[in-house]
C-alpha atoms as a PDB file:
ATOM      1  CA  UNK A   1      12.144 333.288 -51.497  1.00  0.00           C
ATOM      2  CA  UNK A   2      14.936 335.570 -50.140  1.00  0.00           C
ATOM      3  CA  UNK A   3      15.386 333.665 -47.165  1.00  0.00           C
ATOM      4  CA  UNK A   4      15.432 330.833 -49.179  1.00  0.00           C
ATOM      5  CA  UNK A   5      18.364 331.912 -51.340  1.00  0.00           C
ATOM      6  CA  UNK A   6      20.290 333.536 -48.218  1.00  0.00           C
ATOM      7  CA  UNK A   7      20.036 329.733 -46.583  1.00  0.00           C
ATOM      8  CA  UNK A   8      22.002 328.535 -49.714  1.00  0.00           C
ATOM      9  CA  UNK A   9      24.368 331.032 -49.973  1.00  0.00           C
ATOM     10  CA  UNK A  10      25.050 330.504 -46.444  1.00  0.00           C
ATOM     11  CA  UNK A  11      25.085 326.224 -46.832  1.00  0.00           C
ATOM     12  CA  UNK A  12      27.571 326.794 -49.718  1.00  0.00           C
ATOM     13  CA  UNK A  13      30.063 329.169 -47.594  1.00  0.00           C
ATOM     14  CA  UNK A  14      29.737 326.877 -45.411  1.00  0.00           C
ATOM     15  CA  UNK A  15      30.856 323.862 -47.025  1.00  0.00           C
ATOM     16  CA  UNK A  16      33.348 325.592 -48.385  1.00  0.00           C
ATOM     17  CA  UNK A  17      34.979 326.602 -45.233  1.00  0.00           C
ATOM     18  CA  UNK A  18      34.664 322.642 -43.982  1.00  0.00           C
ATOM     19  CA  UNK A  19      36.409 321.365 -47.240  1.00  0.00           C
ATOM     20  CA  UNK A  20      39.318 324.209 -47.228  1.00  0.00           C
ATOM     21  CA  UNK A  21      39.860 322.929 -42.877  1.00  0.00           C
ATOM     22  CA  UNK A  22      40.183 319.505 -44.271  1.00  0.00           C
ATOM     23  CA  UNK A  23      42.523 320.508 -47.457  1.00  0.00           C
ATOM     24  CA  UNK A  24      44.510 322.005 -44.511  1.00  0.00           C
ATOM     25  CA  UNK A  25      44.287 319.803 -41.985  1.00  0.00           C
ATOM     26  CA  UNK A  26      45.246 317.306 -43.764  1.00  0.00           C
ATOM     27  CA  UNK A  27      48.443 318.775 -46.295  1.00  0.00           C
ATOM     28  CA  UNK A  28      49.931 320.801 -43.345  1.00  0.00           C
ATOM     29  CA  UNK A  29      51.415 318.044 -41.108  1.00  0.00           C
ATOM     30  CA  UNK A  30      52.657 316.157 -44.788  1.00  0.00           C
ATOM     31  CA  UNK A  31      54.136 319.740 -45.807  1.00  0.00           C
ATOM     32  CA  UNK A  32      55.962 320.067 -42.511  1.00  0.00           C
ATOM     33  CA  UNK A  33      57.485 316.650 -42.589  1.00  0.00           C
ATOM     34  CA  UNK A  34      58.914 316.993 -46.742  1.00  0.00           C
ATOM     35  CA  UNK A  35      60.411 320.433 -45.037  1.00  0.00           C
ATOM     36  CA  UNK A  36      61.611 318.577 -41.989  1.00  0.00           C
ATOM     37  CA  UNK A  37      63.228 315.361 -44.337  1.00  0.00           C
ATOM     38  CA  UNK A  38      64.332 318.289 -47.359  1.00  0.00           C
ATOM     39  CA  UNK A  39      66.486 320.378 -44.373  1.00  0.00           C
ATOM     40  CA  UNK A  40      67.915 317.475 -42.723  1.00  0.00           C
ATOM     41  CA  UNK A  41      69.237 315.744 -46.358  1.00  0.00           C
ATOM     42  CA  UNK A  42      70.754 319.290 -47.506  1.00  0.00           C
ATOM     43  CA  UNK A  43      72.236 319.327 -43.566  1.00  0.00           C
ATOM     44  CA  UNK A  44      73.857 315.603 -44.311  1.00  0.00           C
ATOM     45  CA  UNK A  45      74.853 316.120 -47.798  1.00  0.00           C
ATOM     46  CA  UNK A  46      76.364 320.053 -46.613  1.00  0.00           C
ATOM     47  CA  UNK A  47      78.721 318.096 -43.855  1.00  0.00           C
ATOM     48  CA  UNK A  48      79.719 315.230 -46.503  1.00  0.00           C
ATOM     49  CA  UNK A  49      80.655 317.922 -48.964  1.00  0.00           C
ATOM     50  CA  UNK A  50      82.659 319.887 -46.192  1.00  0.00           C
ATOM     51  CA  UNK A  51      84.093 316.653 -44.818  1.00  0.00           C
ATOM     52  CA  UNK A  52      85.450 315.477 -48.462  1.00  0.00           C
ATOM     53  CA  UNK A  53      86.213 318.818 -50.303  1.00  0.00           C
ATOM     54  CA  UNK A  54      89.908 318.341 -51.466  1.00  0.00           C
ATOM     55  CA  UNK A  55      90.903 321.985 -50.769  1.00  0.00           C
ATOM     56  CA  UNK A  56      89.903 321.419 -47.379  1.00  0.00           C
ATOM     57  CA  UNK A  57      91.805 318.042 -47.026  1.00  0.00           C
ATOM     58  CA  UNK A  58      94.562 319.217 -48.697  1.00  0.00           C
ATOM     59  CA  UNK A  59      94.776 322.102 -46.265  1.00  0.00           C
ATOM     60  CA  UNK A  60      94.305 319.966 -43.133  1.00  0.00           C
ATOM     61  CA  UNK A  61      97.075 317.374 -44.667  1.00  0.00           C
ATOM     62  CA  UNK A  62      99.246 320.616 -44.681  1.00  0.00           C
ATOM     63  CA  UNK A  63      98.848 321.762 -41.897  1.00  0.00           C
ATOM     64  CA  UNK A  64      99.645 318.384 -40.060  1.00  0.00           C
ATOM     65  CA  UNK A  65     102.338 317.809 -41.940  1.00  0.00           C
ATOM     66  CA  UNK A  66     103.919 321.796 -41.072  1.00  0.00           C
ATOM     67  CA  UNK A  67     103.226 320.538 -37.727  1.00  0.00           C
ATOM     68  CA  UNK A  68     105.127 317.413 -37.445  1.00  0.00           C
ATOM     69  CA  UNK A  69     108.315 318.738 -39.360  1.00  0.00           C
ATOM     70  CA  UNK A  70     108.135 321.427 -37.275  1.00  0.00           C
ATOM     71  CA  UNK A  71     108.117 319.362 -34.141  1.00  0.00           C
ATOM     72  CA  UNK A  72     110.966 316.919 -36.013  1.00  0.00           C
ATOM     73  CA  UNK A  73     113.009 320.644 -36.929  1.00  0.00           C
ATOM     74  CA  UNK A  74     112.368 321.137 -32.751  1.00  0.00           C
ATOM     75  CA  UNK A  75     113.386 317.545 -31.421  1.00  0.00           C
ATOM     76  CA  UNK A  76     116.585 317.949 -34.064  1.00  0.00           C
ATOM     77  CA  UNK A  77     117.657 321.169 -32.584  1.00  0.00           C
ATOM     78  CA  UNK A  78     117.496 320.174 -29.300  1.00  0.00           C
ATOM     79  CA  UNK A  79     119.078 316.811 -30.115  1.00  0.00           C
ATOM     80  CA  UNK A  80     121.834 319.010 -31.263  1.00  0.00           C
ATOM     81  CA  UNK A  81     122.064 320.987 -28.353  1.00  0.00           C
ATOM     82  CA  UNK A  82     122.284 317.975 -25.943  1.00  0.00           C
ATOM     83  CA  UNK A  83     124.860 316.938 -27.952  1.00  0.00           C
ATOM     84  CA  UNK A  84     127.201 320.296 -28.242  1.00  0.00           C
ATOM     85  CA  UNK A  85     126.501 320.930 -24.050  1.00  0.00           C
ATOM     86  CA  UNK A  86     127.907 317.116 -23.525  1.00  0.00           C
ATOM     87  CA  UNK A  87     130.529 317.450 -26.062  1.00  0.00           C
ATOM     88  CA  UNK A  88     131.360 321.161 -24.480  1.00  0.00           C
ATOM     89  CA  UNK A  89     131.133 319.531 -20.793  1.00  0.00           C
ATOM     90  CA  UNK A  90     133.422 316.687 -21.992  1.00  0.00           C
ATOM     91  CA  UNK A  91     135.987 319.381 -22.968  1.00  0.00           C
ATOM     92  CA  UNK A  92     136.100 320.983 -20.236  1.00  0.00           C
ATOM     93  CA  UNK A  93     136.309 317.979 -18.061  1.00  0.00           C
ATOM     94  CA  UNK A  94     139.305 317.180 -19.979  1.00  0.00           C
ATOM     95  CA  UNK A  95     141.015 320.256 -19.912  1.00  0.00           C
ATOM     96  CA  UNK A  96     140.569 320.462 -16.045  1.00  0.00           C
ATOM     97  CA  UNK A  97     141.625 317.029 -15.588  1.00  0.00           C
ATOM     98  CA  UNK A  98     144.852 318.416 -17.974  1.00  0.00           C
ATOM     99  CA  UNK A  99     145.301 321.596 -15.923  1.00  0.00           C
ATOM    100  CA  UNK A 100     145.442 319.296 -12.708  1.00  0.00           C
ATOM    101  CA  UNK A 101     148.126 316.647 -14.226  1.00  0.00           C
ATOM    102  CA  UNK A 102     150.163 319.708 -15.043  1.00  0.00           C
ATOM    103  CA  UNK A 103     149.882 321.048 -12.070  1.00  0.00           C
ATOM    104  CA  UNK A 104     150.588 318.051 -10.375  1.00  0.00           C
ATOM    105  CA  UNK A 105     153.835 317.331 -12.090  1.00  0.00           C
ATOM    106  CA  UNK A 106     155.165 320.893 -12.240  1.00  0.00           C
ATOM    107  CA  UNK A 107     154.219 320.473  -8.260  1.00  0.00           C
ATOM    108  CA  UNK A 108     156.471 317.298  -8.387  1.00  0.00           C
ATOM    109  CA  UNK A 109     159.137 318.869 -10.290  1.00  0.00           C
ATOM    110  CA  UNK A 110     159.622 321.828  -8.250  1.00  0.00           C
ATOM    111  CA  UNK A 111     159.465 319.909  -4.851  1.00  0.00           C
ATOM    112  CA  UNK A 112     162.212 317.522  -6.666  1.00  0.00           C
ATOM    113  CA  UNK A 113     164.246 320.756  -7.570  1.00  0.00           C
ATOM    114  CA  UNK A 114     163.531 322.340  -4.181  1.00  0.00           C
ATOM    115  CA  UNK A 115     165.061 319.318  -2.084  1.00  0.00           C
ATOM    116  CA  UNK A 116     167.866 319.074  -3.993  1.00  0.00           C
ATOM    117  CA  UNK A 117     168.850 322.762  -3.546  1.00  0.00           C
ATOM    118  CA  UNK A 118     168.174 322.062   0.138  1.00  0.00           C
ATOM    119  CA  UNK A 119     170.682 319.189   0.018  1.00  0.00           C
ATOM    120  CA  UNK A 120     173.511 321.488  -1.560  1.00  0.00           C
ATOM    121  CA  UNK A 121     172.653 324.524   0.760  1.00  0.00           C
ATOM    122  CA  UNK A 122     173.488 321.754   3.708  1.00  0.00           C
ATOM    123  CA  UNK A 123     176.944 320.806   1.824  1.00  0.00           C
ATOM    124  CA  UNK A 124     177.412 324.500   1.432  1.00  0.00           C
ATOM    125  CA  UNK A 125     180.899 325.497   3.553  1.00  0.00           C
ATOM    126  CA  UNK A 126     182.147 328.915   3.829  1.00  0.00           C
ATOM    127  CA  UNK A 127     185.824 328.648   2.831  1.00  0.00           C
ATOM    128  CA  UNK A 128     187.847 330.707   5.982  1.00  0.00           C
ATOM    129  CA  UNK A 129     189.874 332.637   3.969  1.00  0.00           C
ATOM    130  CA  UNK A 130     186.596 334.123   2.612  1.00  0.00           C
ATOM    131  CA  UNK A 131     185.524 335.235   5.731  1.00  0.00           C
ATOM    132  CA  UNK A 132     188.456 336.550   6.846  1.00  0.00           C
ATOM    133  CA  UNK A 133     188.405 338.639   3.923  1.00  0.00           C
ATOM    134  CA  UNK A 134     184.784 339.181   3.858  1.00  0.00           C
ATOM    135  CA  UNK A 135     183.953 337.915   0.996  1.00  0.00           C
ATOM    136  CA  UNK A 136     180.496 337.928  -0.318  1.00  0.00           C
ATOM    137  CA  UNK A 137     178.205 336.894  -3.420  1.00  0.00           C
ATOM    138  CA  UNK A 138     176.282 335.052  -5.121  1.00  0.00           C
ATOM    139  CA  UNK A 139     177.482 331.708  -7.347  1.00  0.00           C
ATOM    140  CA  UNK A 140     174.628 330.766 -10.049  1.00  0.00           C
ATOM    141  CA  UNK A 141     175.430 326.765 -10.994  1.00  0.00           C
ATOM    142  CA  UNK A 142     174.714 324.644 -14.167  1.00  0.00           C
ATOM    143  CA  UNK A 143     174.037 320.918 -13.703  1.00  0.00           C
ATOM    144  CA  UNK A 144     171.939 317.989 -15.204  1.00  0.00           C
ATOM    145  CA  UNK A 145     170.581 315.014 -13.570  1.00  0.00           C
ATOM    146  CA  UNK A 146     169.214 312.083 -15.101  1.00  0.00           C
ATOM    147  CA  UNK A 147     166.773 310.024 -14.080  1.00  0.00           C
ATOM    148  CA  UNK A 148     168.752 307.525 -12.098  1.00  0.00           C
ATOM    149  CA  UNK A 149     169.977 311.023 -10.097  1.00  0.00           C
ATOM    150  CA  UNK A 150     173.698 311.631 -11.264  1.00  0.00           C
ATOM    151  CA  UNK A 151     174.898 314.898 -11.600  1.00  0.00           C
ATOM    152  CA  UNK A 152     176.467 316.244 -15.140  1.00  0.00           C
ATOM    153  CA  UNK A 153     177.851 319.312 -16.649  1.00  0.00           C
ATOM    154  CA  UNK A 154     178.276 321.051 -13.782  1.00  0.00           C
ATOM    155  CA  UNK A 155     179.407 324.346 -14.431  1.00  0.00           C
ATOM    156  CA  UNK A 156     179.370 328.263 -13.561  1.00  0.00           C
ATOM    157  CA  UNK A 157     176.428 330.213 -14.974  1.00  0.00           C
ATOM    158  CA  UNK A 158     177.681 333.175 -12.961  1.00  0.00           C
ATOM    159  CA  UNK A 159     180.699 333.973 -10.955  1.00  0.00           C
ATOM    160  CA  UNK A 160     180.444 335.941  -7.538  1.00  0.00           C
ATOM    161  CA  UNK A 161     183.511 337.464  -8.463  1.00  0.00           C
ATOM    162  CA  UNK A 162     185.552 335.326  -5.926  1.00  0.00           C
ATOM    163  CA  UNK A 163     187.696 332.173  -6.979  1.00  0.00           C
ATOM    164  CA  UNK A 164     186.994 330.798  -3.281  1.00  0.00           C
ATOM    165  CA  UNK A 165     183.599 331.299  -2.868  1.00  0.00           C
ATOM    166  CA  UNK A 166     183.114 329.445  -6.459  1.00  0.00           C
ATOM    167  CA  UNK A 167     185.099 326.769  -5.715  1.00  0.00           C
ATOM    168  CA  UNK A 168     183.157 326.141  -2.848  1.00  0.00           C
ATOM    169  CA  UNK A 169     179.609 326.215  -4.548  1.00  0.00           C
ATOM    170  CA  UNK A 170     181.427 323.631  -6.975  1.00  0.00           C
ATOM    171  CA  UNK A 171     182.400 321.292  -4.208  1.00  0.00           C
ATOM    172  CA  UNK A 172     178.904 321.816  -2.108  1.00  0.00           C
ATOM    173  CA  UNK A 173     177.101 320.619  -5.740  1.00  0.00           C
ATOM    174  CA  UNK A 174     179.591 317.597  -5.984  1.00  0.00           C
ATOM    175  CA  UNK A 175     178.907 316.338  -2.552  1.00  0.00           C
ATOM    176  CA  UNK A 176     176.026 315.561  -3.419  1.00  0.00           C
ATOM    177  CA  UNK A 177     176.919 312.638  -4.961  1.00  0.00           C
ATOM    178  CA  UNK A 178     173.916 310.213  -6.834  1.00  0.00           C
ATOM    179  CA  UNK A 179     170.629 311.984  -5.938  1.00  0.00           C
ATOM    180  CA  UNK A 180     167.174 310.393  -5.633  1.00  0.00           C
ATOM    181  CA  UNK A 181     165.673 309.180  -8.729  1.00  0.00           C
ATOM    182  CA  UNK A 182     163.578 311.870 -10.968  1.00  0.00           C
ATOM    183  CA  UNK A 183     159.823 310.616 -10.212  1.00  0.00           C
ATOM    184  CA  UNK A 184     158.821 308.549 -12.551  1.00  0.00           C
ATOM    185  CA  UNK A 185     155.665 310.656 -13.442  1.00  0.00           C
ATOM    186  CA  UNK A 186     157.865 313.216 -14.626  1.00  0.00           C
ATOM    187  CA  UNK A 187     159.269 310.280 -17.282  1.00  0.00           C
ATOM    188  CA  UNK A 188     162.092 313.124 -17.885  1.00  0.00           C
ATOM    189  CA  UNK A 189     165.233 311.658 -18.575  1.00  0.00           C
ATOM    190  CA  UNK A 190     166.957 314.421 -17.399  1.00  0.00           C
ATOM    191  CA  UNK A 191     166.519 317.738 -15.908  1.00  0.00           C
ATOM    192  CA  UNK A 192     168.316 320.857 -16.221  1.00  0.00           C
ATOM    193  CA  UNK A 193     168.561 322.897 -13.112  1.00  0.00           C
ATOM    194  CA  UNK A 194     170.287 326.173 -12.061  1.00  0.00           C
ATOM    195  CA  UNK A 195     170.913 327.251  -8.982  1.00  0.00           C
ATOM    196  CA  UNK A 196     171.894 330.278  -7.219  1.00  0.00           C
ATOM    197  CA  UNK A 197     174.498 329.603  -3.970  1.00  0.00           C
ATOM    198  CA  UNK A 198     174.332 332.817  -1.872  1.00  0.00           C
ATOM    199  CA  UNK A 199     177.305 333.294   0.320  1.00  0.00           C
ATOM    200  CA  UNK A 200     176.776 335.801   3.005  1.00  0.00           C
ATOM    201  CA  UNK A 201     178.506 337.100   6.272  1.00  0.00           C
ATOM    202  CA  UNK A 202     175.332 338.080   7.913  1.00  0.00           C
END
């Protein structure tokens, strides 16, 4: 009778471990998938809500927008810098390009000035008398010439202190005549010169 009872006991546990293998078997796979589906909706629905939070979008439209009127604030500046070096180089193009004109006519000028002192120094005579007397100085002359080269308002700036020797820086002056033209670049229409007529023994 025992054995008998043991045998059912032992039927029963038995049956009972078969139906709770099956209960398992059979939710575990069903469990794991609702788990599987449940993670992979909150995953979706996590990245939507990231992807179309305002704050976020607001910031990102922000930051874009810093971005590009900080590259237009870059482009601007350097626009403007391009633009002050070429206005700076243009400058300084023109004042060289000034510098050399004026250097060019005061060039022509002087060389125009310089040939007619050359001319009077070869009319230049030494009166006799003066050298027999040995007379020396210098005579410092006033004239104008125009621009078609006649000589005007000739006068003494400065007397050597001898009536001969200025009469003859006068005369050397006067026998000149009509000089070249002033050039026309100079587009003077006259030119006031002085010059200094050294009369000397040696």
């Amino acid at each position: 009778m025992l054995n008998k009872i043991i045998n059912i006991i032992i039927y029963i546990l038995i049956l009972s471990l078969i139906i709770l293998i099956e209960q398992f078997i059979l939710t575990y796979p069903f469990n794991k998938k609702i788990e599987e589906i449940i993670e992979k909706s909150y995953k979706i629905q996590f990245t939507e809500i990231q992807e179309n939070n305002p704050i976020e979008l607001q910031l990102e439209a922000r930051k874009k927008s810093e971005a590009e009127a900080e590259q237009r604030k870059k482009s601007e500046a350097e626009a403007e810098q391009r633009k002050k070096s070429e206005a700076e180089a243009e400058q300084r193009k023109k004042s060289e390009a000034e510098a050399e004109q004026r250097a060019f006519l005061s060039g022509l000028r002087d060389g125009y000035i310089n040939d007619l002192r050359i001319e009077i120094e070869r009319n230049k005579s030494y009166p006799l008398i003066s050298k027999a007397k040995k007379e020396e100085g210098i005579v410092v002359l006033f004239f104008r010439v125009n621009n078609k080269g006649e000589i005007s308002n000739l006068k003494i700036l400065k007397s050597s202190g001898y009536e001969k020797l200025d009469e003859a820086a006068l005369k050397a002056v006067k026998a000149v005549g009509i000089y070249k033209r002033i050039p026309e670049e100079l587009e003077n229409e006259y030119l006031d010169i002085q010059v200094p007529i050294k009369f000397n023994l040696n």
